[in-house]
PDB file of N, CA and C in Angstrom:
ATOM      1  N   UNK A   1       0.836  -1.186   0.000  1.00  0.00           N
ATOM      2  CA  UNK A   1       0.000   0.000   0.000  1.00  0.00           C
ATOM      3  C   UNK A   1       0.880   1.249   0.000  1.00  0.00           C
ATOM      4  N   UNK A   2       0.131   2.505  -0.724  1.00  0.00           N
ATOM      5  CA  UNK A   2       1.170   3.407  -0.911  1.00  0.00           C
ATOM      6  C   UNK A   2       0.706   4.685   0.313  1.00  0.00           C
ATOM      7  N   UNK A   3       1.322   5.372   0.384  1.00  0.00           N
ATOM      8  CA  UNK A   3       1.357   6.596   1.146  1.00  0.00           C
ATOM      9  C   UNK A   3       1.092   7.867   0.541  1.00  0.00           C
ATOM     10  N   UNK A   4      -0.244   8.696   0.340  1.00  0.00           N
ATOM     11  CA  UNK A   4       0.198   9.538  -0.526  1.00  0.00           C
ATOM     12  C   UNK A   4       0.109  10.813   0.460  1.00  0.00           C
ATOM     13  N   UNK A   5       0.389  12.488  -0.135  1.00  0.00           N
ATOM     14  CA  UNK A   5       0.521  13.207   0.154  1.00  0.00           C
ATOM     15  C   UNK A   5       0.085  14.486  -0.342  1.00  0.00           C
ATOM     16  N   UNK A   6      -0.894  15.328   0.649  1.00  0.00           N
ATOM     17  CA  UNK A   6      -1.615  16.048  -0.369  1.00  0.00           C
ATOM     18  C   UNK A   6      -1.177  17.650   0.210  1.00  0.00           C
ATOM     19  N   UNK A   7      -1.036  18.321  -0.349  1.00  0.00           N
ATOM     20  CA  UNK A   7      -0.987  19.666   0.190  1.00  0.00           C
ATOM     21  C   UNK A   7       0.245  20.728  -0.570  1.00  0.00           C
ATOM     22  N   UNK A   8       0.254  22.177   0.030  1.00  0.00           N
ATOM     23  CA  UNK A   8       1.264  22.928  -0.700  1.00  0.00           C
ATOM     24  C   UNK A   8       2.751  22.164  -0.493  1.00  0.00           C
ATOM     25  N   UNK A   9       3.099  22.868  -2.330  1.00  0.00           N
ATOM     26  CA  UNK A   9       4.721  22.272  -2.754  1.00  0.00           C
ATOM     27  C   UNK A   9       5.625  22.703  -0.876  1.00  0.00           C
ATOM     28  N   UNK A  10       5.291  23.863  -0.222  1.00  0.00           N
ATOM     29  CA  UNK A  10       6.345  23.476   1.020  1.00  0.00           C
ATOM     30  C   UNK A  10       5.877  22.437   2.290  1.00  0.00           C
ATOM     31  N   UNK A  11       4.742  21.730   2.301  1.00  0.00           N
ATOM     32  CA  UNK A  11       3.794  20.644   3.301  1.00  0.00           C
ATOM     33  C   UNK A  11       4.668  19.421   2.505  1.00  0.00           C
ATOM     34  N   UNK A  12       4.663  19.540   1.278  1.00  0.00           N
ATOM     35  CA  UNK A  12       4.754  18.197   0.617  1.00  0.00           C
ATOM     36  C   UNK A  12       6.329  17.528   0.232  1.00  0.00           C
ATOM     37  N   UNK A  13       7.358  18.802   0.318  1.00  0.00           N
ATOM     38  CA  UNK A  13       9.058  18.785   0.325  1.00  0.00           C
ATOM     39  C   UNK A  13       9.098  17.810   1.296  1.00  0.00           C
ATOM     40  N   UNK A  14       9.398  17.439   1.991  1.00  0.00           N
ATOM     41  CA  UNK A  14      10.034  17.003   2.793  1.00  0.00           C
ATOM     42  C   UNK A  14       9.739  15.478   2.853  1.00  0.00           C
ATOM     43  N   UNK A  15       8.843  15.375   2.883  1.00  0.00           N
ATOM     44  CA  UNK A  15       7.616  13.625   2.086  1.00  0.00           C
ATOM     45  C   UNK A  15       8.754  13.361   1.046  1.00  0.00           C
ATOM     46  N   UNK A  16       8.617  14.420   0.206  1.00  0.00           N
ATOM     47  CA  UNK A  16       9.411  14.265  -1.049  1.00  0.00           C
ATOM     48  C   UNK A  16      10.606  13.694  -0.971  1.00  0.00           C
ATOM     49  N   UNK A  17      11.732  14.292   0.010  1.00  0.00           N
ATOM     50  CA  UNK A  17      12.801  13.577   0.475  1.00  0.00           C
ATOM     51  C   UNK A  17      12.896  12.701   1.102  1.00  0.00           C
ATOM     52  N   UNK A  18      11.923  12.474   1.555  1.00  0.00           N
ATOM     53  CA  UNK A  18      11.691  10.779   2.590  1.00  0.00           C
ATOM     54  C   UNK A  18      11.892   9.944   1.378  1.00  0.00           C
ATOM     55  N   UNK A  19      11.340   9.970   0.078  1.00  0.00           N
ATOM     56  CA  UNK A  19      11.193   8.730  -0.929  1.00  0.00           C
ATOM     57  C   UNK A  19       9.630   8.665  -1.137  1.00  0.00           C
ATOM     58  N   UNK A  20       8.835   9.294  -0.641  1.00  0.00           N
ATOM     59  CA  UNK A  20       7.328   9.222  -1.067  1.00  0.00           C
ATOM     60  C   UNK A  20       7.111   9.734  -2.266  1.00  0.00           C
ATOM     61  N   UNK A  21       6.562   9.233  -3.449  1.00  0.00           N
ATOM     62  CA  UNK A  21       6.276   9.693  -4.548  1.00  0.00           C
ATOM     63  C   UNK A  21       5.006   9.780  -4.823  1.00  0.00           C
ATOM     64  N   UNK A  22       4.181   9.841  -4.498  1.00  0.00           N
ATOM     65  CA  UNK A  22       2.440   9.951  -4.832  1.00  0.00           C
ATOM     66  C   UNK A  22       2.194  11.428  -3.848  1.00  0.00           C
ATOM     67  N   UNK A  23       2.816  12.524  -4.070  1.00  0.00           N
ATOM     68  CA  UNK A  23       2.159  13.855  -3.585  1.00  0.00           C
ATOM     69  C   UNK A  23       1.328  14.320  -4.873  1.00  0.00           C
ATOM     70  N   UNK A  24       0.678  15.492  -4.123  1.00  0.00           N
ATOM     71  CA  UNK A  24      -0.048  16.059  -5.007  1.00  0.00           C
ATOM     72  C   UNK A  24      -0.234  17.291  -4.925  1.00  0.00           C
ATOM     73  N   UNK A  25       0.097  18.248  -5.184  1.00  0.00           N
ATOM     74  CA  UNK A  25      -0.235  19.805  -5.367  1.00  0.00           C
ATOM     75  C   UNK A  25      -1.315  20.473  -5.680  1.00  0.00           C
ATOM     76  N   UNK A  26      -2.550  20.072  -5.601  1.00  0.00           N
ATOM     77  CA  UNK A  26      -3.741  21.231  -5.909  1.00  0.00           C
ATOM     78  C   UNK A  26      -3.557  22.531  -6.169  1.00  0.00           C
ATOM     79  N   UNK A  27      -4.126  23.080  -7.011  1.00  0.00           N
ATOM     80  CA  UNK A  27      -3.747  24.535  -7.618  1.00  0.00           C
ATOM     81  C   UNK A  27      -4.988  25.561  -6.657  1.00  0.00           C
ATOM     82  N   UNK A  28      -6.102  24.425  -6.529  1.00  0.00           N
ATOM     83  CA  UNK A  28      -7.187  25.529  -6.007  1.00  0.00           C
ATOM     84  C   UNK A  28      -8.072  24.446  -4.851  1.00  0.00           C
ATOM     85  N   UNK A  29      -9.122  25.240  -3.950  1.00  0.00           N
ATOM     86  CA  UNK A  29      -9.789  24.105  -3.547  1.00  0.00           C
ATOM     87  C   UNK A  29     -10.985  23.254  -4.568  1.00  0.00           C
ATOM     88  N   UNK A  30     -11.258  23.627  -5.810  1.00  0.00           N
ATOM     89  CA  UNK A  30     -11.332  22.835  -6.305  1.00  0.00           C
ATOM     90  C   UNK A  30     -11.050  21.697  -6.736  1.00  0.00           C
ATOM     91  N   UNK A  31      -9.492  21.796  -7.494  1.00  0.00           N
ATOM     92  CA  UNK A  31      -8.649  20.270  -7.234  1.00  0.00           C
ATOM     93  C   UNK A  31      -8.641  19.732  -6.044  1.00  0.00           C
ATOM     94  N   UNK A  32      -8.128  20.509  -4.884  1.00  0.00           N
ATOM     95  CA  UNK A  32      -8.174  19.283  -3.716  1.00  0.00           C
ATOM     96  C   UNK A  32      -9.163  18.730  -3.772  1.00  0.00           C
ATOM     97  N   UNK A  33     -10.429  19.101  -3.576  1.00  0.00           N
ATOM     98  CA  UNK A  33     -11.664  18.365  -3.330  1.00  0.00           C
ATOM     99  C   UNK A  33     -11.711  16.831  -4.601  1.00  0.00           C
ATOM    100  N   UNK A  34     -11.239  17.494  -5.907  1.00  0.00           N
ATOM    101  CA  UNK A  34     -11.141  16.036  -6.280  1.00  0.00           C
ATOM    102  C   UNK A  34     -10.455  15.158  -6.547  1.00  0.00           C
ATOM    103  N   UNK A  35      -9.081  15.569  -5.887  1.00  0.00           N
ATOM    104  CA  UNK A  35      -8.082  15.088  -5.701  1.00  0.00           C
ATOM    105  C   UNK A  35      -8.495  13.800  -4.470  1.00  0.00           C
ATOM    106  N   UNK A  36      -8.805  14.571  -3.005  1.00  0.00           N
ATOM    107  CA  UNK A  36      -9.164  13.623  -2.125  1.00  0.00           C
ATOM    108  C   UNK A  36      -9.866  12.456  -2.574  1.00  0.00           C
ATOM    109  N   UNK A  37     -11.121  13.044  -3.579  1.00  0.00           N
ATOM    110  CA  UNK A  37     -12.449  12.118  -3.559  1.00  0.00           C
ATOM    111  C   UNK A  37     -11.650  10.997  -4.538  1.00  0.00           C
ATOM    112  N   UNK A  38     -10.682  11.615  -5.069  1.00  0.00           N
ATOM    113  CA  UNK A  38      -9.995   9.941  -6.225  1.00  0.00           C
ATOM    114  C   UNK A  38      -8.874   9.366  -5.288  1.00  0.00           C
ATOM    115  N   UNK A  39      -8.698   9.612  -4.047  1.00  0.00           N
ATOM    116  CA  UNK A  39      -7.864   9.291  -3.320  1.00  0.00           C
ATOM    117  C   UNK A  39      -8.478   7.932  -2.777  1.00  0.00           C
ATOM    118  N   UNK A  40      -9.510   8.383  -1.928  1.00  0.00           N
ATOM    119  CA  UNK A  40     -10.575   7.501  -1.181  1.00  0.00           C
ATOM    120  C   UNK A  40     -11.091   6.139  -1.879  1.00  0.00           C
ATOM    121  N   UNK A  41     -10.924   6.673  -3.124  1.00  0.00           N
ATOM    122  CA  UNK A  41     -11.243   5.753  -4.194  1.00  0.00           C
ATOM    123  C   UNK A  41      -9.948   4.393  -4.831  1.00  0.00           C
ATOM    124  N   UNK A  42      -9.081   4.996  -4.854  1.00  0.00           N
ATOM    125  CA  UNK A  42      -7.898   4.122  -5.416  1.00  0.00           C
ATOM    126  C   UNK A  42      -7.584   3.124  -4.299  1.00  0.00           C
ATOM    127  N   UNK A  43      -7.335   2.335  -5.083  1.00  0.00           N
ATOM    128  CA  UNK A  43      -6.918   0.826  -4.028  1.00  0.00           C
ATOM    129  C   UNK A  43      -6.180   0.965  -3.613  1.00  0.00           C
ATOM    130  N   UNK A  44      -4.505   1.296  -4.116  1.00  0.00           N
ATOM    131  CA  UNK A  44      -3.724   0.988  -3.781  1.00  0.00           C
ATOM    132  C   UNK A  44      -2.876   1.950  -2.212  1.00  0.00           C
ATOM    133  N   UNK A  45      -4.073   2.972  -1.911  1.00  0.00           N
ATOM    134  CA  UNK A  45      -3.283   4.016  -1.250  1.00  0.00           C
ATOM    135  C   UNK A  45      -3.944   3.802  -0.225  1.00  0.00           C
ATOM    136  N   UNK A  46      -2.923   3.580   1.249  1.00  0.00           N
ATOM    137  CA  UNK A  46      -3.225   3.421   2.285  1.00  0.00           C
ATOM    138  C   UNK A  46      -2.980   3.793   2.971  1.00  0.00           C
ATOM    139  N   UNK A  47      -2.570   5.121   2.861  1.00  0.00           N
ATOM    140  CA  UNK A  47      -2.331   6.376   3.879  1.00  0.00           C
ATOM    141  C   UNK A  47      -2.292   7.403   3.307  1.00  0.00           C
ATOM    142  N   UNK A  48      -3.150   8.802   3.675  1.00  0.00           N
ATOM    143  CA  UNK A  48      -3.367  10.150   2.950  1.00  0.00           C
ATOM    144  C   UNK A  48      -3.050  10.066   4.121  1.00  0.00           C
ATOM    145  N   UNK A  49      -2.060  11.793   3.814  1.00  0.00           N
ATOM    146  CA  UNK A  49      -1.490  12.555   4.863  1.00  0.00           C
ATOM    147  C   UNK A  49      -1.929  13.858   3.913  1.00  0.00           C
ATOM    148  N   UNK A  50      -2.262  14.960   4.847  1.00  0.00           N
ATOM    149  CA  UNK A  50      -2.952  16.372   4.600  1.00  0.00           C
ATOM    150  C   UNK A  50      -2.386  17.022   5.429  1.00  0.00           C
ATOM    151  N   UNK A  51      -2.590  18.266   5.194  1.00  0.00           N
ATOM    152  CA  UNK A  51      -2.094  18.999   6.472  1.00  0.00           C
ATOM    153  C   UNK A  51      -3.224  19.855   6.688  1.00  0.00           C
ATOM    154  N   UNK A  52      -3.066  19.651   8.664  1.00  0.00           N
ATOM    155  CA  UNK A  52      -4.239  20.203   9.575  1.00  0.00           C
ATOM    156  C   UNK A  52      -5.035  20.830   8.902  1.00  0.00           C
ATOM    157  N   UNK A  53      -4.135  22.240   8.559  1.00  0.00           N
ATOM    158  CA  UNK A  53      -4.721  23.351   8.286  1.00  0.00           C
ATOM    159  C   UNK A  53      -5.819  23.283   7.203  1.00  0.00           C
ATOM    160  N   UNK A  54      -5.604  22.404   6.280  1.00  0.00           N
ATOM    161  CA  UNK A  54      -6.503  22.341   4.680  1.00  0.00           C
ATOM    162  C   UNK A  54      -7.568  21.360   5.513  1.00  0.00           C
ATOM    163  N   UNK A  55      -7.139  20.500   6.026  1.00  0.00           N
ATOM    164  CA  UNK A  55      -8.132  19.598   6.151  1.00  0.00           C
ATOM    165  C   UNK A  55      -9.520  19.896   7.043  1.00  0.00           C
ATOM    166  N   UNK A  56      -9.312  21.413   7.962  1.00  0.00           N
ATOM    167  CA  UNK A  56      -9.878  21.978   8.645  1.00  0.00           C
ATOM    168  C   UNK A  56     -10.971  22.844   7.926  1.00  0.00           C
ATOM    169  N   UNK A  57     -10.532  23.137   6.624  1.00  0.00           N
ATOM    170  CA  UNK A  57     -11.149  24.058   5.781  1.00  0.00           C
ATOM    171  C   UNK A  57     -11.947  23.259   4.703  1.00  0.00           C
ATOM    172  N   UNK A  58     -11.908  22.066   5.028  1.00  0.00           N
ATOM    173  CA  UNK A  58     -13.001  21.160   3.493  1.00  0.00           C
ATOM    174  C   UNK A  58     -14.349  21.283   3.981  1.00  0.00           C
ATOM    175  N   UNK A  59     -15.044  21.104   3.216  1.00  0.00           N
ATOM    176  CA  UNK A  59     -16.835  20.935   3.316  1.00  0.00           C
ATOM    177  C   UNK A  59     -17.003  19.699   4.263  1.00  0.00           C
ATOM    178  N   UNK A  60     -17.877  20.308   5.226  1.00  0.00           N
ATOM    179  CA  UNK A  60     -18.120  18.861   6.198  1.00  0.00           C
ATOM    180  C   UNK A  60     -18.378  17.864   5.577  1.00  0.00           C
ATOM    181  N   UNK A  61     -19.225  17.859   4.346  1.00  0.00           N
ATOM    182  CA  UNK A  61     -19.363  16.149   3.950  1.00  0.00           C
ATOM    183  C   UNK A  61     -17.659  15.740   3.069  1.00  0.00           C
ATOM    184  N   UNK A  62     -17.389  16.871   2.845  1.00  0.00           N
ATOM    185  CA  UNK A  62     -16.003  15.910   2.338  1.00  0.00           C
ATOM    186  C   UNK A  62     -14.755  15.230   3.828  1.00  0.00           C
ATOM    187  N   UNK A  63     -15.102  16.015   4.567  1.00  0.00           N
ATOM    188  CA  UNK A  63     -14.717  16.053   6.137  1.00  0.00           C
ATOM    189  C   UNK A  63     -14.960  14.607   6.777  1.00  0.00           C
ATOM    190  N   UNK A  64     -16.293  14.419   6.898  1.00  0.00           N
ATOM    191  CA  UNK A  64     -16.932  13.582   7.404  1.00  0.00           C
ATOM    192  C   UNK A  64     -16.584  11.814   6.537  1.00  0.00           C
ATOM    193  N   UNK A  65     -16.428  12.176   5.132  1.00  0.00           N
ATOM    194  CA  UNK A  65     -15.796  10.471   4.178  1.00  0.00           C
ATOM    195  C   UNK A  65     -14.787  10.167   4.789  1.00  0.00           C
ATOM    196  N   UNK A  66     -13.495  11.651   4.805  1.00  0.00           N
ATOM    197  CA  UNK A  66     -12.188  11.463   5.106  1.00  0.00           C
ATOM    198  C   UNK A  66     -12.117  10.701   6.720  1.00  0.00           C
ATOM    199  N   UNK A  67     -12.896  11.134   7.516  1.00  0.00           N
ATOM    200  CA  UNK A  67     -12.515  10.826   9.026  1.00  0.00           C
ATOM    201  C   UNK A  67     -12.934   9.556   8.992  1.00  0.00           C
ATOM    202  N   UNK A  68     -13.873   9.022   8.779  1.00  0.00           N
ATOM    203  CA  UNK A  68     -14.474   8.028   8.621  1.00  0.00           C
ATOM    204  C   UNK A  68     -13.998   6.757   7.960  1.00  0.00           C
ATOM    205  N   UNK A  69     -12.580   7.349   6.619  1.00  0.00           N
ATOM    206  CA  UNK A  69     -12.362   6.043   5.915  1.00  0.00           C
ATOM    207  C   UNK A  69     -11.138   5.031   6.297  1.00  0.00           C
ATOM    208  N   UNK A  70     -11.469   4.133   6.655  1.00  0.00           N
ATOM    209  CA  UNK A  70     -10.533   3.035   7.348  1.00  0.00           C
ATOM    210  C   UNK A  70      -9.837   2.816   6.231  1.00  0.00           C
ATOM    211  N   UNK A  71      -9.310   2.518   4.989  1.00  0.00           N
ATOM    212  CA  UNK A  71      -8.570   2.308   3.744  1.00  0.00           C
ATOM    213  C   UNK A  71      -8.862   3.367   2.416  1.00  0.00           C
ATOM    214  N   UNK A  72      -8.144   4.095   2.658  1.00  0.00           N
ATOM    215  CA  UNK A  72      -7.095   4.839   3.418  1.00  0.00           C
ATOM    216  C   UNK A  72      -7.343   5.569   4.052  1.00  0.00           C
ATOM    217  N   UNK A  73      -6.438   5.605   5.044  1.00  0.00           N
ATOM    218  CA  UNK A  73      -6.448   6.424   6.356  1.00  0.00           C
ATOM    219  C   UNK A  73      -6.048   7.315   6.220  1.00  0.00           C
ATOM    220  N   UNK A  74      -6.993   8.743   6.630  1.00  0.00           N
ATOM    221  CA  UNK A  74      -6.613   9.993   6.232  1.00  0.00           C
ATOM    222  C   UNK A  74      -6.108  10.688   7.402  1.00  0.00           C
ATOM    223  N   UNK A  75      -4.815  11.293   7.569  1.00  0.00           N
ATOM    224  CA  UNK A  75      -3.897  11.670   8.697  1.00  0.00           C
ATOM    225  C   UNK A  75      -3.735  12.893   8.367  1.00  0.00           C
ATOM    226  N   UNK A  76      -4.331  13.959   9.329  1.00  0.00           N
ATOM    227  CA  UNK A  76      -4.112  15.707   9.265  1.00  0.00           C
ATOM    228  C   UNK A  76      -3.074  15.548  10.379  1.00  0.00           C
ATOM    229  N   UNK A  77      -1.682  16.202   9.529  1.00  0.00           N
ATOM    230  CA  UNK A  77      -0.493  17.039  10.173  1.00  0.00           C
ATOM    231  C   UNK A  77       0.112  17.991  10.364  1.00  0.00           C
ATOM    232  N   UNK A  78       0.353  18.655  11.066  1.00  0.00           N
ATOM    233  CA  UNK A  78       0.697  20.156  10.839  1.00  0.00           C
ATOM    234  C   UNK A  78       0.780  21.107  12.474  1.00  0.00           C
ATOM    235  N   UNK A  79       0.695  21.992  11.974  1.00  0.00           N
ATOM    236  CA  UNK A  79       1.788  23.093  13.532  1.00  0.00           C
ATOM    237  C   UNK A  79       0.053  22.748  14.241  1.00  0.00           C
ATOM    238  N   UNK A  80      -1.023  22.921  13.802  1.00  0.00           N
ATOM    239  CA  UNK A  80      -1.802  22.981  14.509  1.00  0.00           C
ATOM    240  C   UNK A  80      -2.428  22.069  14.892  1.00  0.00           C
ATOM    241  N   UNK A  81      -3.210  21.818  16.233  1.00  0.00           N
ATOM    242  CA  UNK A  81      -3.738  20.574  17.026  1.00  0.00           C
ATOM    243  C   UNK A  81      -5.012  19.699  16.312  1.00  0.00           C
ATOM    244  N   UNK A  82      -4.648  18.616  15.927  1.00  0.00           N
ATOM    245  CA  UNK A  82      -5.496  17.737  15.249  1.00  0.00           C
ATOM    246  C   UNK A  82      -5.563  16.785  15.542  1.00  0.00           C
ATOM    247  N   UNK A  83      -6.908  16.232  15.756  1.00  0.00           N
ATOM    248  CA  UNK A  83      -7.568  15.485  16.883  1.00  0.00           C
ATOM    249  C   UNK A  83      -7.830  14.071  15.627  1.00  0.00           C
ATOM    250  N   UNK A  84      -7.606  14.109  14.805  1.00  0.00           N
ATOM    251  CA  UNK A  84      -8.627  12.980  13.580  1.00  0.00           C
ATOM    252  C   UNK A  84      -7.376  11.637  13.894  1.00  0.00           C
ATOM    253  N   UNK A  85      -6.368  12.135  14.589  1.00  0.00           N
ATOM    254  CA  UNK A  85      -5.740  10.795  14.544  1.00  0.00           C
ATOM    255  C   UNK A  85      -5.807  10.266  15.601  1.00  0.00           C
ATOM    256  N   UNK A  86      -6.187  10.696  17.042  1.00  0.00           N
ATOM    257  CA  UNK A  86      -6.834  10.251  17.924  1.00  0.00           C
ATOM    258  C   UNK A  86      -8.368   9.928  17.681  1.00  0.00           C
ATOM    259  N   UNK A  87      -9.071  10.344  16.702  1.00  0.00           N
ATOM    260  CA  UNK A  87     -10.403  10.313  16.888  1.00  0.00           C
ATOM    261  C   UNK A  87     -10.470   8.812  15.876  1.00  0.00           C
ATOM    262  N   UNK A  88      -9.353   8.584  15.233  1.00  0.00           N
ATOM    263  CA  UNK A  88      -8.860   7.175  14.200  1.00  0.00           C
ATOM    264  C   UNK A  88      -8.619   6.166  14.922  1.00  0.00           C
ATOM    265  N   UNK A  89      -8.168   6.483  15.956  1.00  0.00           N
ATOM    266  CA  UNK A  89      -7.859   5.565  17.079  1.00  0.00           C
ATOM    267  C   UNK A  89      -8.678   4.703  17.990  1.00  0.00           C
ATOM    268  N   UNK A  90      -9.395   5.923  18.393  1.00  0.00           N
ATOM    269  CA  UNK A  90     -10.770   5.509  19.213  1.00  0.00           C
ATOM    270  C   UNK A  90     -11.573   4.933  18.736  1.00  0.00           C
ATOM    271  N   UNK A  91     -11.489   5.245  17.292  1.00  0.00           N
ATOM    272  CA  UNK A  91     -12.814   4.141  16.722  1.00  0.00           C
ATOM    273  C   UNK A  91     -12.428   3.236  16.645  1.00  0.00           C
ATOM    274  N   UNK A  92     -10.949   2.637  16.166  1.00  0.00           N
ATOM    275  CA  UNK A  92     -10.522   1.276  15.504  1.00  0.00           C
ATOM    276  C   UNK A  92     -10.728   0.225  17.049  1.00  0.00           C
ATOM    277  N   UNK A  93     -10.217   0.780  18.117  1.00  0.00           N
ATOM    278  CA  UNK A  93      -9.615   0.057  18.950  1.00  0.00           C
ATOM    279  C   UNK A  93     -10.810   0.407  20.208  1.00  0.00           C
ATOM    280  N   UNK A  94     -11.455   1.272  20.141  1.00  0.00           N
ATOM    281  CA  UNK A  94     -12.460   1.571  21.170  1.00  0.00           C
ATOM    282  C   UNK A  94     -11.976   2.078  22.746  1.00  0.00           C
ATOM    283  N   UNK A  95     -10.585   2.911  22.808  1.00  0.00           N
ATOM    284  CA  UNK A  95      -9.908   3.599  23.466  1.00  0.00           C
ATOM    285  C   UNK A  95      -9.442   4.258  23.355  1.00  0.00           C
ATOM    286  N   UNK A  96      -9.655   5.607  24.229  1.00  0.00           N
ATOM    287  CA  UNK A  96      -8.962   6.604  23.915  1.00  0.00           C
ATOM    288  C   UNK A  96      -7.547   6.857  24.464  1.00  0.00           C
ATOM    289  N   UNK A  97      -6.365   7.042  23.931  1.00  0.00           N
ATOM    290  CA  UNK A  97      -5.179   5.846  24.643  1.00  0.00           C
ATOM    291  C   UNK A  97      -4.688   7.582  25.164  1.00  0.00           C
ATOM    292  N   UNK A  98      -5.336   8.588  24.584  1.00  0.00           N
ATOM    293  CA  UNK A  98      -4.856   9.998  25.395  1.00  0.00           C
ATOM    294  C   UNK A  98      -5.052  10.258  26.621  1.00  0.00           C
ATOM    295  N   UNK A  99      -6.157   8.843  27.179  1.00  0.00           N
ATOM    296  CA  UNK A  99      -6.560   9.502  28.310  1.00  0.00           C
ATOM    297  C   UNK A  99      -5.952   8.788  29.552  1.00  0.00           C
TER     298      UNK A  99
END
């Protein structure tokens, strides 16, 4: 399964140097939005990584697929506090291991 990576060319550098090759650059929130929705969709990708900040700003129903989808797992990262990977947690395993 692949790892992909969605967000601005400076969110997505550093992925880049890890060896991750499936980023993606959206020009507008238009592309992201259908960028994600073919994300959710492809087999082979089993980890979206976003950053906080964008992922804070999508339309709740695009919000609500992402948190929700067990393959692939969508992971918001970034300077600011994001709860979707604890809230990924709690569902899989039925504990909240923060507490």
């Amino acid at each position: 399964m692949d790892i992909a990576v969605v967000g601005s060319p400076e969110f997505t550098l550093g992925f880049q140097l890890a060896g991750i090759s499936s980023i993606y650059n959206p020009e507008d929130d238009e592309r992201l939005h259908v960028v994600l929705r073919e994300l959710l969709n492809t087999k082979g990708v089993g980890i979206v990584v976003i950053d906080s900040a964008v992922l804070s700003t999508l339309p709740e129903r695009l919000a609500e697929r992402l948190s929700e989808s067990v393959t692939p797992t969508v992971l918001g990262i970034g300077t600011e506090e994001d709860t979707t990977l604890r809230e990924t947690i709690r569902k899989a395993i039925g504990v909240d291991l923060w507490k």
